[in-house]
Protein backbone atom coordinates (compact mmCIF):
# COMPACT_ATOMS: atom_id res chain seq x y z
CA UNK A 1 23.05 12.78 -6.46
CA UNK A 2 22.25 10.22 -9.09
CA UNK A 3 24.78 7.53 -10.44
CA UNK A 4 24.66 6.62 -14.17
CA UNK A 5 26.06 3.29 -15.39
CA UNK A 6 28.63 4.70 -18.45
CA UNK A 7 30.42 2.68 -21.39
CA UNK A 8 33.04 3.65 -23.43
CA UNK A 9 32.34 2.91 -27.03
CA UNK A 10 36.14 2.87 -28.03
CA UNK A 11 37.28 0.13 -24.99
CA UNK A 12 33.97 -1.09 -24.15
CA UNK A 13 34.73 -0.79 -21.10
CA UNK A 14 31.81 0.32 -18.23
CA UNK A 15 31.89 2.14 -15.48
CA UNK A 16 29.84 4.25 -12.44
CA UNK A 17 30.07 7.96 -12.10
CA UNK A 18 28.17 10.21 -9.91
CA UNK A 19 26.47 13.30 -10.70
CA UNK A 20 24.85 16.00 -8.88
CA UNK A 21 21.80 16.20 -11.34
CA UNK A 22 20.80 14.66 -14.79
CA UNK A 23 21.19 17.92 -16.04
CA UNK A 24 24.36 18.02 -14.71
CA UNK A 25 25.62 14.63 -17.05
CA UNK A 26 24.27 16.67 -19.96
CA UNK A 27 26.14 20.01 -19.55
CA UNK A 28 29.40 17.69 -18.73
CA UNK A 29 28.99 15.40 -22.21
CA UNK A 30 28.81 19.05 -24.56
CA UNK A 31 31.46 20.36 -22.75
CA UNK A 32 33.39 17.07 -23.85
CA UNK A 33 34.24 16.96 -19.89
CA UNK A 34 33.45 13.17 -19.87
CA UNK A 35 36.20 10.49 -20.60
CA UNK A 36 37.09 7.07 -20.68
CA UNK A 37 39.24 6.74 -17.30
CA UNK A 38 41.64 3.48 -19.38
CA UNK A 39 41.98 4.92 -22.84
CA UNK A 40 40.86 8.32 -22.48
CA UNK A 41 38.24 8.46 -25.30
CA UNK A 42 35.59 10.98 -25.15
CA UNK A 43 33.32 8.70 -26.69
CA UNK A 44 31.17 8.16 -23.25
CA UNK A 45 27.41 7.51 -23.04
CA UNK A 46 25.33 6.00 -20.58
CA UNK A 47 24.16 2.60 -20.29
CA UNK A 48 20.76 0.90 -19.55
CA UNK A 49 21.13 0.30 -15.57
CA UNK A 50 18.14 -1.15 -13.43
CA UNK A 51 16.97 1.69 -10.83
CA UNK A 52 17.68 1.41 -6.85
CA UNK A 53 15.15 1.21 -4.84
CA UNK A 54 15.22 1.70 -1.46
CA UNK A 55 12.77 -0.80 0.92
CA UNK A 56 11.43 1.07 4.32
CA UNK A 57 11.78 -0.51 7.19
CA UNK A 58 8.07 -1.79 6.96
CA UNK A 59 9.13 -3.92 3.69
CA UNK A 60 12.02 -5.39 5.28
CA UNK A 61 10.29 -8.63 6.52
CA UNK A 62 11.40 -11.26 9.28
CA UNK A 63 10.60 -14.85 8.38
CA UNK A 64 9.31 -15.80 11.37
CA UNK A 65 9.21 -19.12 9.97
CA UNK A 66 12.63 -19.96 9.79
CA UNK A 67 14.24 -22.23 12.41
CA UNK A 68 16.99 -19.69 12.81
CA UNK A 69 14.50 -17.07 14.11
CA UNK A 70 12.83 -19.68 16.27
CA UNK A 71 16.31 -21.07 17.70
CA UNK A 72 17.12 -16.69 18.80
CA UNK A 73 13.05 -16.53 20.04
CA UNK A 74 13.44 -19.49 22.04
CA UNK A 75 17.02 -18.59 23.66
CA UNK A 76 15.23 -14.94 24.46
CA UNK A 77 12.74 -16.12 26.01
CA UNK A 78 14.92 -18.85 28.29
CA UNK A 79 16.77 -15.60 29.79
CA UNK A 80 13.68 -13.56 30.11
CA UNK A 81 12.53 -15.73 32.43
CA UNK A 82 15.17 -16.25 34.05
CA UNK A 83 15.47 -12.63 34.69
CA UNK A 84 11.83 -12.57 35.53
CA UNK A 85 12.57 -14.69 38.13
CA UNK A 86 15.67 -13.44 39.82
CA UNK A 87 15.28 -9.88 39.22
CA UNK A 88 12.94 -7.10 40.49
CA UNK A 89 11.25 -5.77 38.07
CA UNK A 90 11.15 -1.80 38.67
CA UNK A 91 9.41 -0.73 34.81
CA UNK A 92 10.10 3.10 34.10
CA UNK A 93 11.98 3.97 37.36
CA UNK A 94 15.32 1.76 36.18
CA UNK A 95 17.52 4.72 36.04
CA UNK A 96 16.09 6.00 38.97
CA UNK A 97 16.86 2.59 41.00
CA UNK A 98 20.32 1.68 39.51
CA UNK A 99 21.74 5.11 40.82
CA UNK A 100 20.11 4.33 44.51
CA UNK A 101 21.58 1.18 44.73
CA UNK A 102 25.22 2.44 43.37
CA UNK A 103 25.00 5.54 46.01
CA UNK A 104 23.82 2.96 48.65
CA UNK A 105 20.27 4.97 49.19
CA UNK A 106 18.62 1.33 48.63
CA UNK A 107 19.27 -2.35 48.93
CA UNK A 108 17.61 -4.81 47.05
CA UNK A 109 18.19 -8.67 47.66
CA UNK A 110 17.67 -9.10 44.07
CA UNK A 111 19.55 -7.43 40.77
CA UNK A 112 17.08 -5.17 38.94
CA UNK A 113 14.97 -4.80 35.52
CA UNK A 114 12.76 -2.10 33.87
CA UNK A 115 12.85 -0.10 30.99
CA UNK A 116 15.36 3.07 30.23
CA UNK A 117 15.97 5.54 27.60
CA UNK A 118 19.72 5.03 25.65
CA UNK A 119 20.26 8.44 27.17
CA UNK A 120 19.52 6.97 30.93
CA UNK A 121 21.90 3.74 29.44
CA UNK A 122 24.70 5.96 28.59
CA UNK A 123 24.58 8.57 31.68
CA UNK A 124 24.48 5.35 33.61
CA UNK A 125 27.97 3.90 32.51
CA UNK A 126 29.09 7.54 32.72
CA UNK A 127 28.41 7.18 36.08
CA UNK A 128 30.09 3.75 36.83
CA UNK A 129 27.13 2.31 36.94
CA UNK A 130 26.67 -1.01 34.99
CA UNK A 131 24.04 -1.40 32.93
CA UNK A 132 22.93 -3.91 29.84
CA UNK A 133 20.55 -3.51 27.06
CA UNK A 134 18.91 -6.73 25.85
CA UNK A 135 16.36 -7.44 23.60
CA UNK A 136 12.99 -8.21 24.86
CA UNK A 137 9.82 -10.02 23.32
CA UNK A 138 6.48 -8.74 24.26
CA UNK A 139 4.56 -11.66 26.05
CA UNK A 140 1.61 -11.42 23.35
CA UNK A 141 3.72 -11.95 20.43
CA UNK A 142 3.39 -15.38 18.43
């Protein structure tokens, strides 16, 4: 799909349409299939527009420098250790765990932490069993 800018040279009036294919615009304007949507002119051509361009994820950029950023980094790291410190850390075997303490196969004196797939998150609440996803900051990033 492409979108061209358009003008009507009669109103002066602009407007977006979308097309399947350059080509497409083309074989619309000589079959005089293009009009003015207010005053119904066929007098329609396209503008100048600026491209889009999309950014990958890569180019989208955190400024780590910001005291916004450091205010979240600071609160994340307050609950991770406070987690670290009142919960068992169990690493891969989360899913595992939860479900044998909710079916009473385990007891723990502490609440537990690890790492799960969304799949194991969502199979978990299927189950009744309650689960949180939070975000975590690696100990070696600055």
């Amino acid at each position: 799909m492409i979108k061209y800018k358009l003008v009507c040279k009669d109103c002066e009036i602009t407007f977006d349409s979308w097309f399947s294919t350059s080509k497409e615009y083309e074989k619309l304007k000589k079959k005089k299939f293009l009009n003015c949507h207010i005053c119904n002119s066929l007098n329609v051509e396209k503008t100048l527009m600026s491209p889009n361009i999309l950014m990958s994820k890569k180019d989208v950029g955190i400024d780590t420098s910001s005291q916004k950023y450091k205010n979240i980094k600071k609160t994340i790291n307050k609950y991770q250790d406070f987690i670290k410190k009142n919960f068992q850390y169990v690493g891969e075997n989360f899913a595992y765990e939860a479900r044998s303490i909710h079916y009473k196969d385990k007891k723990f004196s502490k609440g537990i932490y690890g790492t799960a797939t969304k799949e194991d998150i969502k199979e978990l609440r299927e189950e009744g069993i309650e689960a949180e996803v939070i975000p975590w900051i690696k100990e070696n990033t600055n």
